[in-house]
C-alpha atoms as a PDB file:
ATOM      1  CA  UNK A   1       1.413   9.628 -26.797  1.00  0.00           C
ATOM      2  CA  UNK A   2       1.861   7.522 -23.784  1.00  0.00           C
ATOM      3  CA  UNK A   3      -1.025   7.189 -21.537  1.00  0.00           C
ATOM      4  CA  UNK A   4      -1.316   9.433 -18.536  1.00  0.00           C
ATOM      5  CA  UNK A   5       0.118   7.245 -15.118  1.00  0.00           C
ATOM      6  CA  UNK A   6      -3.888   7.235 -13.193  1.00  0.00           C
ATOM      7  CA  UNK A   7      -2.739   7.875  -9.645  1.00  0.00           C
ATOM      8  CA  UNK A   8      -5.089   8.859  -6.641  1.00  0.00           C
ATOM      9  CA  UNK A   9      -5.662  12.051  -4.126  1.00  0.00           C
ATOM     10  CA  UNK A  10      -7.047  11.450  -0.901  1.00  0.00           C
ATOM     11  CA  UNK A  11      -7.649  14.569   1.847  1.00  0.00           C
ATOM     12  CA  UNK A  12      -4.362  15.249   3.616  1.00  0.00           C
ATOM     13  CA  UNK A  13      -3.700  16.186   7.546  1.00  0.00           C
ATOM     14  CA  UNK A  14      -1.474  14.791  10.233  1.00  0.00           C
ATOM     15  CA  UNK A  15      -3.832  12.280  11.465  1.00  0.00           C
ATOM     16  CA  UNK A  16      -5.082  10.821   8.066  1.00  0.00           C
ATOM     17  CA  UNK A  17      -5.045   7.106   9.322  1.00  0.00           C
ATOM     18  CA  UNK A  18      -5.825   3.844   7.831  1.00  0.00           C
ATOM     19  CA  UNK A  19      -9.556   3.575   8.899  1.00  0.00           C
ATOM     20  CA  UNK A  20     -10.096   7.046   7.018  1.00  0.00           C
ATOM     21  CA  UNK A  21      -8.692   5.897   4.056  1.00  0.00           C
ATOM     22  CA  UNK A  22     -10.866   3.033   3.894  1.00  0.00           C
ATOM     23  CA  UNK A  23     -14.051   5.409   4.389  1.00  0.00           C
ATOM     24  CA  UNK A  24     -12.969   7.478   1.567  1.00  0.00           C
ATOM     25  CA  UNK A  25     -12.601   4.423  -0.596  1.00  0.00           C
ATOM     26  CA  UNK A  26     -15.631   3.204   0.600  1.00  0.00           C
ATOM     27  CA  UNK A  27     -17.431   6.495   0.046  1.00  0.00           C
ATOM     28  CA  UNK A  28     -16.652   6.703  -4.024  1.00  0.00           C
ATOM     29  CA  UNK A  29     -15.829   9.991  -3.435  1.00  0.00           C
ATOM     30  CA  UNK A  30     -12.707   9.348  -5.599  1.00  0.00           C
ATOM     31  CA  UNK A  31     -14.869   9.274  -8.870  1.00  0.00           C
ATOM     32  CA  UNK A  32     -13.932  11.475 -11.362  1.00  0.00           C
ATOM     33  CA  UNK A  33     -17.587  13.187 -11.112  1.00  0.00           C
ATOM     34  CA  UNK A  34     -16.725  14.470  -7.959  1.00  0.00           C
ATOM     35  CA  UNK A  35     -14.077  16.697  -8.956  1.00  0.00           C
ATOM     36  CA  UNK A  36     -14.789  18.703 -11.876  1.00  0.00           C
ATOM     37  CA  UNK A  37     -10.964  20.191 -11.677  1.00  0.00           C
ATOM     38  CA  UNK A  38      -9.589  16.802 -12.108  1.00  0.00           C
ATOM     39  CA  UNK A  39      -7.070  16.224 -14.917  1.00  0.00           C
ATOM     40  CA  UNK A  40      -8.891  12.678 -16.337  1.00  0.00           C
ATOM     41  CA  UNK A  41      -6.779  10.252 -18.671  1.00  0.00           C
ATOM     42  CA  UNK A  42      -8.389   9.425 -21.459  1.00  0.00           C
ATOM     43  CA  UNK A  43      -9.889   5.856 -19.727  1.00  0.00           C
ATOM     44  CA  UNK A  44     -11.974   8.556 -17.272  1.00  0.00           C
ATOM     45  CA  UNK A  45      -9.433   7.753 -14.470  1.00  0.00           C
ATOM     46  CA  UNK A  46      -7.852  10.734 -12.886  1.00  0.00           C
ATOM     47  CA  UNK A  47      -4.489  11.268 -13.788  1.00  0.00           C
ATOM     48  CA  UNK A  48      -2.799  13.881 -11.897  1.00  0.00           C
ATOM     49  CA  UNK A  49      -3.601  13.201  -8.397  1.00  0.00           C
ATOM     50  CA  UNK A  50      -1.180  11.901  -5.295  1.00  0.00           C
ATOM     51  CA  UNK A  51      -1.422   9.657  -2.159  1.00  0.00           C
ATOM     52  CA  UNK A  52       0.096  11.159   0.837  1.00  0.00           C
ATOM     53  CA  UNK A  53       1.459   8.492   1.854  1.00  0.00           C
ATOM     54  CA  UNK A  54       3.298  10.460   4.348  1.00  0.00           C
ATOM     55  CA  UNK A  55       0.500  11.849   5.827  1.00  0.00           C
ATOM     56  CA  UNK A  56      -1.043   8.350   7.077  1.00  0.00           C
ATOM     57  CA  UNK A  57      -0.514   7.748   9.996  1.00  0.00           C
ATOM     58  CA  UNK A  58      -0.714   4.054  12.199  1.00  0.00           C
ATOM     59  CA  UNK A  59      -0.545   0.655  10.318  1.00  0.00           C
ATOM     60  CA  UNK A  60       1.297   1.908   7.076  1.00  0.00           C
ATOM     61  CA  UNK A  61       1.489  -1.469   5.913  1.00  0.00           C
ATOM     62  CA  UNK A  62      -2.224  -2.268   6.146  1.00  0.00           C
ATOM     63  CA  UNK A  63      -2.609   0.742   4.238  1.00  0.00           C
ATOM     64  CA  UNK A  64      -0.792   0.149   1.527  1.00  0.00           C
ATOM     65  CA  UNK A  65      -2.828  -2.917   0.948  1.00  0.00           C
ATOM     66  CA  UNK A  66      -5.818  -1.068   1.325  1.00  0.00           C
ATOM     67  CA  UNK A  67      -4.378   1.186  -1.651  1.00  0.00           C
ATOM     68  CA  UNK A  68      -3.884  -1.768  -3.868  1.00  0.00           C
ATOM     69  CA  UNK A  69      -7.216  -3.111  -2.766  1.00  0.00           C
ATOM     70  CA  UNK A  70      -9.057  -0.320  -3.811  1.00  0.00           C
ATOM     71  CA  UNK A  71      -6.859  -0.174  -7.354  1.00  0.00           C
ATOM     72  CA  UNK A  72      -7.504  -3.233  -8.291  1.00  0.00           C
ATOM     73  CA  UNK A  73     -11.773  -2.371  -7.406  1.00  0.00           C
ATOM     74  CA  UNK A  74     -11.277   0.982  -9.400  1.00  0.00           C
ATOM     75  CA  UNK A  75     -10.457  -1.046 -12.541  1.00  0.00           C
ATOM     76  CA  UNK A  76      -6.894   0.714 -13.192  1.00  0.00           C
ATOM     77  CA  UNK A  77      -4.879  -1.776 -10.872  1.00  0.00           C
ATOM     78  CA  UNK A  78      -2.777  -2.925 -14.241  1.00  0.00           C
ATOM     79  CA  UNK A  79      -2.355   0.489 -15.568  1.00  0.00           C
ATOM     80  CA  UNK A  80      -1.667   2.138 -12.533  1.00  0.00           C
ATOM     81  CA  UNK A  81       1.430  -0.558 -11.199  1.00  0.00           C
ATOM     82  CA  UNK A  82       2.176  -3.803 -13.550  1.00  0.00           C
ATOM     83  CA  UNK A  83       0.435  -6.659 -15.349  1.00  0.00           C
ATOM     84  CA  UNK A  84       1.130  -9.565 -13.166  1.00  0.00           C
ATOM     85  CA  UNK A  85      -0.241 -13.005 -14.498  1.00  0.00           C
ATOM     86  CA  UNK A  86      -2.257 -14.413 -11.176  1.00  0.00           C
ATOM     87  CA  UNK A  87      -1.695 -13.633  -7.624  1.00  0.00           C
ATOM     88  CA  UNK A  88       1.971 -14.181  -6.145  1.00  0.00           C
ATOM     89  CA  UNK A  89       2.842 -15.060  -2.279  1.00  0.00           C
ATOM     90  CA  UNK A  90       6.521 -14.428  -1.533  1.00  0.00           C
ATOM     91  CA  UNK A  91       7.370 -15.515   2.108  1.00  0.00           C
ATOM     92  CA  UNK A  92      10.995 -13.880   3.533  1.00  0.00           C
ATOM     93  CA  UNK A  93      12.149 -15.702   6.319  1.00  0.00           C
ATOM     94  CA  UNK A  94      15.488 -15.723   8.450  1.00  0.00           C
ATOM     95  CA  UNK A  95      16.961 -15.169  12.161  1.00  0.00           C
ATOM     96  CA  UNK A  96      16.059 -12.098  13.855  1.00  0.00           C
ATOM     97  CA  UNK A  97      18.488  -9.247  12.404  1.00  0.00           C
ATOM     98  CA  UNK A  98      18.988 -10.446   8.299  1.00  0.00           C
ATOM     99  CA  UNK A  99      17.193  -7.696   7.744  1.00  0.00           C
ATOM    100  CA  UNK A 100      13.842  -9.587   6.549  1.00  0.00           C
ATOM    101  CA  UNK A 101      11.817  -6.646   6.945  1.00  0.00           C
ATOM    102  CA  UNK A 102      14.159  -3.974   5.039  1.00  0.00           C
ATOM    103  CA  UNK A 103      14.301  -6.649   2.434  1.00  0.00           C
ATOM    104  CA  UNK A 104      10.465  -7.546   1.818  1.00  0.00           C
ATOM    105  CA  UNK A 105       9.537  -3.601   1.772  1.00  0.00           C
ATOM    106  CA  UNK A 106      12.326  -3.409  -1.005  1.00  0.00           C
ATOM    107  CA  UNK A 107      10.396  -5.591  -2.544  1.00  0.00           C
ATOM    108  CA  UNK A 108       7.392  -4.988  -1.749  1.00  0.00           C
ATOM    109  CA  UNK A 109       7.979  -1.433  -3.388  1.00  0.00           C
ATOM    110  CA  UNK A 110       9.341  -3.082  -6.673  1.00  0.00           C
ATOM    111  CA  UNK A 111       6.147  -4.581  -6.936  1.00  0.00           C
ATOM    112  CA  UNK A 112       3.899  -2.282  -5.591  1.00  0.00           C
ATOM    113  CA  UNK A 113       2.345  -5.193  -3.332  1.00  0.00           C
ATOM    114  CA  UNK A 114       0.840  -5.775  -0.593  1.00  0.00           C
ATOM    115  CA  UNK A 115       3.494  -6.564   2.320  1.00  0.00           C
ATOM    116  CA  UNK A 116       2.576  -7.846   5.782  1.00  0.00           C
ATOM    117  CA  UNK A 117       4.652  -7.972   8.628  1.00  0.00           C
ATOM    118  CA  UNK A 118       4.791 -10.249  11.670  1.00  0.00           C
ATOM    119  CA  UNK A 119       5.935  -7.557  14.495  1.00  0.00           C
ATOM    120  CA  UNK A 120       4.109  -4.808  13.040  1.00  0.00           C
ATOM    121  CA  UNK A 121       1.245  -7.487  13.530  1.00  0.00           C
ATOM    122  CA  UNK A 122       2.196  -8.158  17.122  1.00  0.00           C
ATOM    123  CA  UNK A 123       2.035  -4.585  17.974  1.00  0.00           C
ATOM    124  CA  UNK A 124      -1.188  -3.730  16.495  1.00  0.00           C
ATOM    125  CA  UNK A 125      -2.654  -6.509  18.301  1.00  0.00           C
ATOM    126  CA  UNK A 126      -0.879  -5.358  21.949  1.00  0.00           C
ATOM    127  CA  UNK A 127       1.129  -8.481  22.377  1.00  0.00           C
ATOM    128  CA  UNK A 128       4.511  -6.809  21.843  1.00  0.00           C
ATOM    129  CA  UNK A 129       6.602  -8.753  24.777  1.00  0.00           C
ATOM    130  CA  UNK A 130       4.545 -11.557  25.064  1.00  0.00           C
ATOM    131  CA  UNK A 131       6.252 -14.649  23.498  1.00  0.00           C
ATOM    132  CA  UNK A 132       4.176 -17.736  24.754  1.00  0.00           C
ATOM    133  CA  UNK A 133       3.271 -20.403  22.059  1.00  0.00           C
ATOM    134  CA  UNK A 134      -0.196 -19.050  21.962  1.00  0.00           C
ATOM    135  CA  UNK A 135       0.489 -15.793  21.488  1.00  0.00           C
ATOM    136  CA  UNK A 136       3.006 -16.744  18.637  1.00  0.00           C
ATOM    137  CA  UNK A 137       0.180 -18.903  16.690  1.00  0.00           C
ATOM    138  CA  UNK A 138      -1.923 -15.993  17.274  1.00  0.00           C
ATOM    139  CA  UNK A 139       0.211 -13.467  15.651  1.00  0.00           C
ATOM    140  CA  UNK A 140       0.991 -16.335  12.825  1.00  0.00           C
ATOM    141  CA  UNK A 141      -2.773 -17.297  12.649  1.00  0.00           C
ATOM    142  CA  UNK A 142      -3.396 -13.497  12.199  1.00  0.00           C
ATOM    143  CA  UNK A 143      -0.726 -12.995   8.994  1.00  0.00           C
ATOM    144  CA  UNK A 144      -2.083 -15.996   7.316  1.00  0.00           C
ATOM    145  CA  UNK A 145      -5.263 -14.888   7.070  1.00  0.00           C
ATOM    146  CA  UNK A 146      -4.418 -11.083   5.864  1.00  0.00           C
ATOM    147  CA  UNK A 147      -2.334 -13.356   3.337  1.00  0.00           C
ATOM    148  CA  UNK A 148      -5.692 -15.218   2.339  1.00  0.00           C
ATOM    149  CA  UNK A 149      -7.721 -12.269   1.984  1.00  0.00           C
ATOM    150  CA  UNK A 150      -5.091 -10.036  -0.367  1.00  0.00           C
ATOM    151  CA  UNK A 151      -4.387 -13.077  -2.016  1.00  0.00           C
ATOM    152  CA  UNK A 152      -8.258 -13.480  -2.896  1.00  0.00           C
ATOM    153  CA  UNK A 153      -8.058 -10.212  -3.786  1.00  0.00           C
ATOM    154  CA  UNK A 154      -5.724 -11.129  -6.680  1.00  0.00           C
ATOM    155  CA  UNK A 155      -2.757  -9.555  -5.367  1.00  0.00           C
ATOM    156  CA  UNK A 156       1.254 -10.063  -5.244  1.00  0.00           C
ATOM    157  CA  UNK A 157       1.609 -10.531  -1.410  1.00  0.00           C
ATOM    158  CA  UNK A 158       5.311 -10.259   0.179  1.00  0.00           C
ATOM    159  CA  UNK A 159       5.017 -11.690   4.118  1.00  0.00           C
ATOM    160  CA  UNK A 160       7.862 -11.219   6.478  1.00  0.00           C
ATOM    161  CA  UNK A 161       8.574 -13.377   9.869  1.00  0.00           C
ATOM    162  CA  UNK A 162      11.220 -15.581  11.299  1.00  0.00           C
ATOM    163  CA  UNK A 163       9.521 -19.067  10.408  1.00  0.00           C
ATOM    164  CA  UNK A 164      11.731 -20.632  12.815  1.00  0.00           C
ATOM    165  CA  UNK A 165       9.886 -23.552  12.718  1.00  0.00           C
ATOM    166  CA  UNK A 166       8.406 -25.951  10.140  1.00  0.00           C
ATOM    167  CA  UNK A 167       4.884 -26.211  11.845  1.00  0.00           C
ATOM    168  CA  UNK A 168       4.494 -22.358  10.798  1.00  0.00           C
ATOM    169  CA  UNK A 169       5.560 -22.598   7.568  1.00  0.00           C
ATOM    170  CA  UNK A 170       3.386 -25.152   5.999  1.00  0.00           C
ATOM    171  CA  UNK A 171       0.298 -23.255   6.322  1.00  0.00           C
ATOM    172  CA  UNK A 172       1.172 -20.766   4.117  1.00  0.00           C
ATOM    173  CA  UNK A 173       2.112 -23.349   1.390  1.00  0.00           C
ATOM    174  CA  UNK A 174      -1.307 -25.107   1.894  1.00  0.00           C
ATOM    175  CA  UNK A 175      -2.457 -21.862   1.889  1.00  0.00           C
ATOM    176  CA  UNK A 176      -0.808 -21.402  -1.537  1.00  0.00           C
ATOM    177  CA  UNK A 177      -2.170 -24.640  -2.897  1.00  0.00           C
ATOM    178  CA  UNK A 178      -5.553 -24.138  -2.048  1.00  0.00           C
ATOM    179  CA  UNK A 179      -6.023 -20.910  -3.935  1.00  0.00           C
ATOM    180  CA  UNK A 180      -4.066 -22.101  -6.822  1.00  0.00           C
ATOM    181  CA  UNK A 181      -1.307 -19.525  -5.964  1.00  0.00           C
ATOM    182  CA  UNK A 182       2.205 -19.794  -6.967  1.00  0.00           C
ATOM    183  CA  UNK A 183       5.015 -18.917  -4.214  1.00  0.00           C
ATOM    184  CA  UNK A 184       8.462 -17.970  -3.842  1.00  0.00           C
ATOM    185  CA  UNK A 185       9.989 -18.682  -0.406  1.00  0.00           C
ATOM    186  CA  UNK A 186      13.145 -16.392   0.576  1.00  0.00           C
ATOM    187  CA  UNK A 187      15.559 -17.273   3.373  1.00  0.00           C
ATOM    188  CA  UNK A 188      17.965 -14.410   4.450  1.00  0.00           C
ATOM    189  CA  UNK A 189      21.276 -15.038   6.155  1.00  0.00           C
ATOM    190  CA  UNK A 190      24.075 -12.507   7.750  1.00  0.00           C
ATOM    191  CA  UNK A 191      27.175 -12.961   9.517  1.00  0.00           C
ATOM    192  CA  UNK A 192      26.691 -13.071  13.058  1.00  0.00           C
ATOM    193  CA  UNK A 193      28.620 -10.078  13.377  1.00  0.00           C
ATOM    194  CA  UNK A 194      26.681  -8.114  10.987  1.00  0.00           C
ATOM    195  CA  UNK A 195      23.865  -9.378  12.846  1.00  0.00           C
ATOM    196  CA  UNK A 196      25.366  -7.955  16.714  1.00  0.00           C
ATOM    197  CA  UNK A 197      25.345  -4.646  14.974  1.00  0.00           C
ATOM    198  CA  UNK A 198      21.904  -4.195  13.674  1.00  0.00           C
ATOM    199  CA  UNK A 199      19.853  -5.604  16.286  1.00  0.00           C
ATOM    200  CA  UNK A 200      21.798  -3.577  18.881  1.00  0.00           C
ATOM    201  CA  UNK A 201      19.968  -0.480  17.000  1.00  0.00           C
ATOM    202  CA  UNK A 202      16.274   0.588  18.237  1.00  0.00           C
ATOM    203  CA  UNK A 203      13.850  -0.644  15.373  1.00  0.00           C
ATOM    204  CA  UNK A 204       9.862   0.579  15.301  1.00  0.00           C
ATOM    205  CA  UNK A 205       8.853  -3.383  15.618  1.00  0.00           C
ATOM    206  CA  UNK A 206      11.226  -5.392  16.638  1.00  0.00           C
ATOM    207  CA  UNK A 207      11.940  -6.117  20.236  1.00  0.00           C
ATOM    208  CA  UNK A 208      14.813  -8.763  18.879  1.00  0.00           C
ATOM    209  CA  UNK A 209      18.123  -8.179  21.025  1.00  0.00           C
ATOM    210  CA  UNK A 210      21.097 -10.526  20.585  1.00  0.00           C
ATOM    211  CA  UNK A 211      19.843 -12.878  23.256  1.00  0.00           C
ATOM    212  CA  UNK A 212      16.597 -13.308  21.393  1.00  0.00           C
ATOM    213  CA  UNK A 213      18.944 -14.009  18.396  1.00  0.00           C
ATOM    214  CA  UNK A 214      20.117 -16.642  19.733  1.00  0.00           C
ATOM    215  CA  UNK A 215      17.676 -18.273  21.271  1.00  0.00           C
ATOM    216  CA  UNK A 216      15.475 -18.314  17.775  1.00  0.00           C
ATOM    217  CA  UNK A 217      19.098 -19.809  16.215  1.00  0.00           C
ATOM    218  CA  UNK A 218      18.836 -22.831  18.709  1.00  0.00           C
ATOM    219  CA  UNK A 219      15.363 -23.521  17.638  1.00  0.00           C
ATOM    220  CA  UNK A 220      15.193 -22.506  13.936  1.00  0.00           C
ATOM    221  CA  UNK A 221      14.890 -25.845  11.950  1.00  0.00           C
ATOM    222  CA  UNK A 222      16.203 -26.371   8.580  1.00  0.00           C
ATOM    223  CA  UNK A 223      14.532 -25.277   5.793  1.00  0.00           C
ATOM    224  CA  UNK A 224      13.713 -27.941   3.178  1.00  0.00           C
ATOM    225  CA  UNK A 225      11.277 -27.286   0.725  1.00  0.00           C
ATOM    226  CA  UNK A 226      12.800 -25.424  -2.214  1.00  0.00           C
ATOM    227  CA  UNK A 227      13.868 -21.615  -1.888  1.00  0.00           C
ATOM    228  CA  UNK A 228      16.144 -19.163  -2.711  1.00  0.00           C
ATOM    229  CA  UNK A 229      19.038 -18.068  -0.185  1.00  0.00           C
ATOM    230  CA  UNK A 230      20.334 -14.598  -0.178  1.00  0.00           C
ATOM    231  CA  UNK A 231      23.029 -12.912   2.174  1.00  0.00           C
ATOM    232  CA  UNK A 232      22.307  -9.353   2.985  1.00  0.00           C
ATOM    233  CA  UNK A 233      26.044  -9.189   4.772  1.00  0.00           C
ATOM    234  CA  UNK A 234      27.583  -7.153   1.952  1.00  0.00           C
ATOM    235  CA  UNK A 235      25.217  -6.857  -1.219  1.00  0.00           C
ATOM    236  CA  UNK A 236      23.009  -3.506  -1.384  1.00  0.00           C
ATOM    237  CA  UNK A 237      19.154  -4.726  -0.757  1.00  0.00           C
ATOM    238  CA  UNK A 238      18.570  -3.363  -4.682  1.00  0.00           C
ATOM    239  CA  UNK A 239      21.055  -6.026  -5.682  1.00  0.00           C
ATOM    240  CA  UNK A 240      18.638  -8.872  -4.072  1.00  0.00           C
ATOM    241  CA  UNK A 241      15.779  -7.581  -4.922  1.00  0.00           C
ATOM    242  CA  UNK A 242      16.568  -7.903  -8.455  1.00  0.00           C
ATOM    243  CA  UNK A 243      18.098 -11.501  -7.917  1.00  0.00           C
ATOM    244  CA  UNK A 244      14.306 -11.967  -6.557  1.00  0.00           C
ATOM    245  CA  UNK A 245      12.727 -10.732  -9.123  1.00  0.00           C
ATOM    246  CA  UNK A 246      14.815 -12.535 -11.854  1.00  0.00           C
ATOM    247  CA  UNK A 247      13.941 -15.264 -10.154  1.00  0.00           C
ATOM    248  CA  UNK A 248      10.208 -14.566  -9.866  1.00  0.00           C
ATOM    249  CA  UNK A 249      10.003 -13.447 -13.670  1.00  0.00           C
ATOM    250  CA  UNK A 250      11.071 -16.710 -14.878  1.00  0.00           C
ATOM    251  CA  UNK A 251       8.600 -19.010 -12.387  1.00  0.00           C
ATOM    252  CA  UNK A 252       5.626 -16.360 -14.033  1.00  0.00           C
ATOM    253  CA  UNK A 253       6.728 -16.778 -17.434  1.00  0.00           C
ATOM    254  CA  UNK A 254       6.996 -20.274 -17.540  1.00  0.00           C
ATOM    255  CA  UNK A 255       3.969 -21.383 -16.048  1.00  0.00           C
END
């Protein structure tokens, strides 16, 4: 008989926010002690449970980090999502509007992994309409080292930004190197068209209009080091992600 999937329960309401979360995980009241009722798998691990994730409120991504976070310290991490060989950065990059961030939460959810986001970043820190070079390194500075601590953690990260330029990007593959860390770098592209039409639409993070668009096209520099290219004009996002993971399968399994 197949094991029982070990999934979690937290307390439910409409203002269970990240910060709560991480007091409940860091109050052990999840232990199967605690809650005689609880359907256990035969590891000890409860079984039957559910995270609400619609019920958390505020910085959804940080909290689904947290959640893998506090997997991986429960023990279960492997039984609960995937065996994954070592920790894995993937880095989507691309003008404002190639749907980046639609793409890297696909992906994110394929892998259950931790995925960090540039403007959600920005907003959380209250610098949403500030642009100035310092205030860009800031917001970079800040997702490289969320990237460094989930990636000590020994997780599959998946970070989203434009990347426009080549001074941002190499952190993240020193980053990579230092921890021993294999990477995946994903550039998406559009038609410019395609493009018009989705950043004319309100988005929860983005402040990118068509101007911006083309302002970040007249500075983006070429990409160089080795990546993978994918259009999200006309293929459905489940169509890429499984390109990626292909992809990603075959760097794991031969290394």
């Amino acid at each position: 008989m197949a094991r029982p999937k070990p999934v979690i329960t937290i307390p439910s309401g409409p203002d269970y926010g990240c910060s709560s979360f991480q007091h409940f995980v860091d109050s052990a009241s999840w232990r199967p002690h605690q809650g005689p009722n609880s359907s256990l798998s035969d590891s000890g691990f409860p079984a039957t449970t559910s995270l609400p994730f619609s019920k958390i409120s505020g910085k959804t991504e940080n909290c689904q980090c947290t959640v893998m976070a506090f997997l991986r310290y429960s023990g279960k991490y492997n039984q609960v999502i995937m065996s994954v060989p070592r920790p894995f950065l993937f880095i989507v990059s691309g003008l404002p509007g190639t749907g980046k961030t639609t793409f890297a939460r696909a992906l994110a959810a394929a892998l259950e992994a931790c995925h960090l986001n540039s403007d959600a970043i920005r907003t959380e820190l209250g610098l949403r309409g500030v642009y100035s070079p310092a205030i860009k390194q800031k917001v970079y500075q800040t997702l490289l080292h969320r990237t460094e601590t989930h990636l000590r953690a020994g997780e599959v990260v998946v970070v989203d930004a434009t990347f426009y330029r080549e001074e941002l990007r190499q952190p993240y593959l020193a980053l990579a190197d230092r921890l021993g860390v294999l990477w995946q770098w994903i550039e998406l592209t559009a038609a410019e068209g395609v493009i018009r039409e989705r950043i004319a639409e309100p988005r929860p993070d983005s402040e990118a209009n068509f101007a911006t668009y083309q302002l970040v096209k007249r500075q983006y520099e070429p990409l160089l080091l080795p990546h993978l290219q994918l259009s999200t004009t006309d293929p459905p996002i489940d169509a890429l992600v499984q390109l990626t993971l292909n992809h990603w399968r075959a760097l794991t399994s031969n290394s």
